[in-house]
C-alpha atoms as a PDB file:
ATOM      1  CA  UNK A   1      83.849 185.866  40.370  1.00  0.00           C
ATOM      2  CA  UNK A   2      87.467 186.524  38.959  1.00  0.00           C
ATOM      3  CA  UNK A   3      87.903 188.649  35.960  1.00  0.00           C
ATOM      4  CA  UNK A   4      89.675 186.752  33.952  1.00  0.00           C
ATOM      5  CA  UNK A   5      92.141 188.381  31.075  1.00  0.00           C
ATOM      6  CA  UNK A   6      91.107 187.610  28.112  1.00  0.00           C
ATOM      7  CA  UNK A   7      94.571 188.114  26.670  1.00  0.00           C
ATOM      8  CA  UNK A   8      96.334 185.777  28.898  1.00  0.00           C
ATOM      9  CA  UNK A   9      93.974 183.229  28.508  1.00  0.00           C
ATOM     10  CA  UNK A  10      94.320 183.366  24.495  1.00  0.00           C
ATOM     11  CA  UNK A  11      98.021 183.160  25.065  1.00  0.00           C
ATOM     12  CA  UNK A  12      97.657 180.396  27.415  1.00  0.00           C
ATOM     13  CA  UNK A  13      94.647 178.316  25.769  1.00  0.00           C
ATOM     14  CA  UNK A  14      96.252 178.188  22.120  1.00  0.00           C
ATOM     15  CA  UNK A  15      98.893 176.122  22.675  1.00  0.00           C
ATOM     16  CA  UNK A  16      96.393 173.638  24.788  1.00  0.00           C
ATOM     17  CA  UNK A  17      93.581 173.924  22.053  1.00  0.00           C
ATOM     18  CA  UNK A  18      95.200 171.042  20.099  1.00  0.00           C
ATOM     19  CA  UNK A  19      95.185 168.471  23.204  1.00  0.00           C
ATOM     20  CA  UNK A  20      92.357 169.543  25.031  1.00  0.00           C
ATOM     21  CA  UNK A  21      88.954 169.860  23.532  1.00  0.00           C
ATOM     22  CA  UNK A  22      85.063 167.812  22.992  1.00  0.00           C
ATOM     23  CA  UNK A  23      85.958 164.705  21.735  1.00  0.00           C
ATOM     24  CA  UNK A  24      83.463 164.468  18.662  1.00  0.00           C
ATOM     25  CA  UNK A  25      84.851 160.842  17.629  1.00  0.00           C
ATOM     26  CA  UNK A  26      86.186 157.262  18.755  1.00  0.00           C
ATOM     27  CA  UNK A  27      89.720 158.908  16.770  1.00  0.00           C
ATOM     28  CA  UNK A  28      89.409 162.127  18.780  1.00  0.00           C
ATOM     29  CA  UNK A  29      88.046 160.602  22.462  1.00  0.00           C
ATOM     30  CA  UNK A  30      91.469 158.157  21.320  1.00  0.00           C
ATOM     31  CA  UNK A  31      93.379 161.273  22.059  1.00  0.00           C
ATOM     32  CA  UNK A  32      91.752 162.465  25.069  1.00  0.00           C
ATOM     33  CA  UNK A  33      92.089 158.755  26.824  1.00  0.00           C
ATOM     34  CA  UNK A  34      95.843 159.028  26.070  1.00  0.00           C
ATOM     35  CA  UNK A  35      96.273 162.462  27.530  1.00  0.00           C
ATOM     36  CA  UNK A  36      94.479 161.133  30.194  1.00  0.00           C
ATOM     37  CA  UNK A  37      96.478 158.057  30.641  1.00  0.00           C
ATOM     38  CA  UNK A  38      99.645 160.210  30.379  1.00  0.00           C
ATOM     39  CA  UNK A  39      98.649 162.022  33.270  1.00  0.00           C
ATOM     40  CA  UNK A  40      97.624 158.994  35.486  1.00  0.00           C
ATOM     41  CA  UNK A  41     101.365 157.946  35.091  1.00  0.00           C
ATOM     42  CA  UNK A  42     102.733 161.405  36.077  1.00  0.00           C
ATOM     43  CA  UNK A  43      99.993 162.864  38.572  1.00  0.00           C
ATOM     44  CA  UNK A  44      98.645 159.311  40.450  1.00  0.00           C
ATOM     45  CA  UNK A  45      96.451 159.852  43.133  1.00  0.00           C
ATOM     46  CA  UNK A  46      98.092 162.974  44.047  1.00  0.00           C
ATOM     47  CA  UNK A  47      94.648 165.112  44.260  1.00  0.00           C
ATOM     48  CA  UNK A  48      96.997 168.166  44.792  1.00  0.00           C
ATOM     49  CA  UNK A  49      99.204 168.140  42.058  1.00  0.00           C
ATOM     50  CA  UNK A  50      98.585 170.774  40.049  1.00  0.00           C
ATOM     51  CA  UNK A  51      97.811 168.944  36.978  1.00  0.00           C
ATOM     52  CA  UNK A  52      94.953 166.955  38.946  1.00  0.00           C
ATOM     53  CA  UNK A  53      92.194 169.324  37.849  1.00  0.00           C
ATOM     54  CA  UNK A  54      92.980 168.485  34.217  1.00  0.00           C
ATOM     55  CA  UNK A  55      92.250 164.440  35.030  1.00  0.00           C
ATOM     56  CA  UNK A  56      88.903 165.219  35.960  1.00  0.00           C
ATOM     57  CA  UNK A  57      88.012 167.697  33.092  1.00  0.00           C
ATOM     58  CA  UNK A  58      89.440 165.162  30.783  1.00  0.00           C
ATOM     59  CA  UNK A  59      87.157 162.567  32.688  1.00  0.00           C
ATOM     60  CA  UNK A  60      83.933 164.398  32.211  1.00  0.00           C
ATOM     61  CA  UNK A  61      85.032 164.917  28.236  1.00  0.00           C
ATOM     62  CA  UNK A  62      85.117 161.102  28.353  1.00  0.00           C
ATOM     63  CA  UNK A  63      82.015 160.443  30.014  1.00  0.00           C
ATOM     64  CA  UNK A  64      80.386 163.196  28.083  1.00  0.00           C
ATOM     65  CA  UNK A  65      81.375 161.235  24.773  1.00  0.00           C
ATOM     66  CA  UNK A  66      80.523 157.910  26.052  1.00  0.00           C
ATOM     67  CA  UNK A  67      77.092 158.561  26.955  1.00  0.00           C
ATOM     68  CA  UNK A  68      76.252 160.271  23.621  1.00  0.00           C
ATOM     69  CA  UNK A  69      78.403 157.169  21.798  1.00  0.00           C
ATOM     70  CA  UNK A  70      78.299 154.517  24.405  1.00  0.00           C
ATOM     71  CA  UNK A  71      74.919 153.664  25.760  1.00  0.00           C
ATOM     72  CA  UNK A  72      75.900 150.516  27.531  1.00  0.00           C
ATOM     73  CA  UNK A  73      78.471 152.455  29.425  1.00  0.00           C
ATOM     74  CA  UNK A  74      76.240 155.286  30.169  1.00  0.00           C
ATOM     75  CA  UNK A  75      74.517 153.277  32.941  1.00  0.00           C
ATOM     76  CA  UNK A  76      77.588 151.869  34.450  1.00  0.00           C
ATOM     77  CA  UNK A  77      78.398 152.548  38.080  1.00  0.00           C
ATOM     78  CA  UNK A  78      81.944 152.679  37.519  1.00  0.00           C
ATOM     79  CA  UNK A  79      82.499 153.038  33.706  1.00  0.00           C
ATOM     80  CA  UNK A  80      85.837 151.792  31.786  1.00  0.00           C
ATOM     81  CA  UNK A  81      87.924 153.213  28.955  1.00  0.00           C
ATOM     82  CA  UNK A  82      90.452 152.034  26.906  1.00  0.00           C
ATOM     83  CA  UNK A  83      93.393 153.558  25.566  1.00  0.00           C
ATOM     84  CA  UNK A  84      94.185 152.134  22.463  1.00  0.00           C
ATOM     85  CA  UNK A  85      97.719 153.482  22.170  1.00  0.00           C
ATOM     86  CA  UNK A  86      99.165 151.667  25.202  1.00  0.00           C
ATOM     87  CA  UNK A  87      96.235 148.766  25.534  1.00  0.00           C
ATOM     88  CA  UNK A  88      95.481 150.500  29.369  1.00  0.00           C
ATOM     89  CA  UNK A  89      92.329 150.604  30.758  1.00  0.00           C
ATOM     90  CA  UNK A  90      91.073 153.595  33.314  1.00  0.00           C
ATOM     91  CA  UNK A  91      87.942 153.213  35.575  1.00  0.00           C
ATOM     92  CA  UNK A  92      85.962 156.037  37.428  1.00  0.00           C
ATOM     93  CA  UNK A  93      83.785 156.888  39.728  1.00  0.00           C
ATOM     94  CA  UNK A  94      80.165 157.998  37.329  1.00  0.00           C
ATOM     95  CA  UNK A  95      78.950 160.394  39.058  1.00  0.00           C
ATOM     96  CA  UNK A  96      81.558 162.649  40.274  1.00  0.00           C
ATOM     97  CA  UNK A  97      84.277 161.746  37.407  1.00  0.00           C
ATOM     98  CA  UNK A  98      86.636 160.591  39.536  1.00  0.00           C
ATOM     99  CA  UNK A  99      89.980 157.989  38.721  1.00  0.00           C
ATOM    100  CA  UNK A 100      89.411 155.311  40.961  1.00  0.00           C
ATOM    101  CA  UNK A 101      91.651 152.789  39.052  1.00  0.00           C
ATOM    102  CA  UNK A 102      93.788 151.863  35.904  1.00  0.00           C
ATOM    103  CA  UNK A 103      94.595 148.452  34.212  1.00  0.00           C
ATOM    104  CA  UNK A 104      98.203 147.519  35.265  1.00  0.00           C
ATOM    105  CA  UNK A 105      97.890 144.210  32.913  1.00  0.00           C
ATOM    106  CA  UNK A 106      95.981 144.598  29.316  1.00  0.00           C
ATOM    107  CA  UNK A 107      92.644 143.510  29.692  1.00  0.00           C
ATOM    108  CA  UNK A 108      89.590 145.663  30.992  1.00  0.00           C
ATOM    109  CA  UNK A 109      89.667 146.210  34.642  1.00  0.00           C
ATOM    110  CA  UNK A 110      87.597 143.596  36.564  1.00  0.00           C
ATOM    111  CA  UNK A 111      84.833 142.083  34.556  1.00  0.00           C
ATOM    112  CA  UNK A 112      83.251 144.840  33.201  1.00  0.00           C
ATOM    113  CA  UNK A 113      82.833 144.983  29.166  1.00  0.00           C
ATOM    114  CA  UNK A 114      84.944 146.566  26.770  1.00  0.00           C
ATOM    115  CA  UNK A 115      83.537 149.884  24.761  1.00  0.00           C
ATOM    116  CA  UNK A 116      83.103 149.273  20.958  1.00  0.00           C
END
């Protein structure tokens, strides 16, 4: 296990700590979804970017949130969220977190149901 500098990490976590953290409402996991959705426009499907790491952290916070908030989605082999700042939708993969897809046009992805 890496010992890890507690000093560096303070310097490099506070300026993060406002854009990266448990969303604890729809306002806040609002925030997280665009983050996310900024990323999926600069990283892709590039799995070695170095950025690509944060998608799937960012993934988990959303799944996290929607199966405490979101019991319909909870369930859902490949679950949907939507970002309400840019009307985008993103879809992953459930179990592992994922991106397997994002709404080009403004409606969910598919036919799955929208999370409200």
């Amino acid at each position: 296990m890496q010992n890890l500098d507690l000093e560096k990490a303070v310097n490099a976590w506070s300026p993060l700590a406002s854009a990266l953290f448990v969303p604890h409402s729809e306002e806040e996991l609002d925030r997280i979804v665009a983050l996310l959705d900024e990323l999926i426009d600069e990283v892709g499907e590039d799995e070695t970017h170095p950025l690509a790491s944060l998608m799937e952290v960012l993934s988990v916070l959303i799944e996290h949130y929607e199966a405490a908030h979101v019991p319909e989605l909870a369930s859902a082999e490949h679950p949907q969220v939507h970002n309400a700042e840019n009307d985008r939708w993103v879809k992953r993969e459930s179990e592992t977190g994922k991106l397997i897809d994002h709404g080009e046009d403004r409606g969910p992805i598919k036919e799955e149901r929208k999370a409200k």
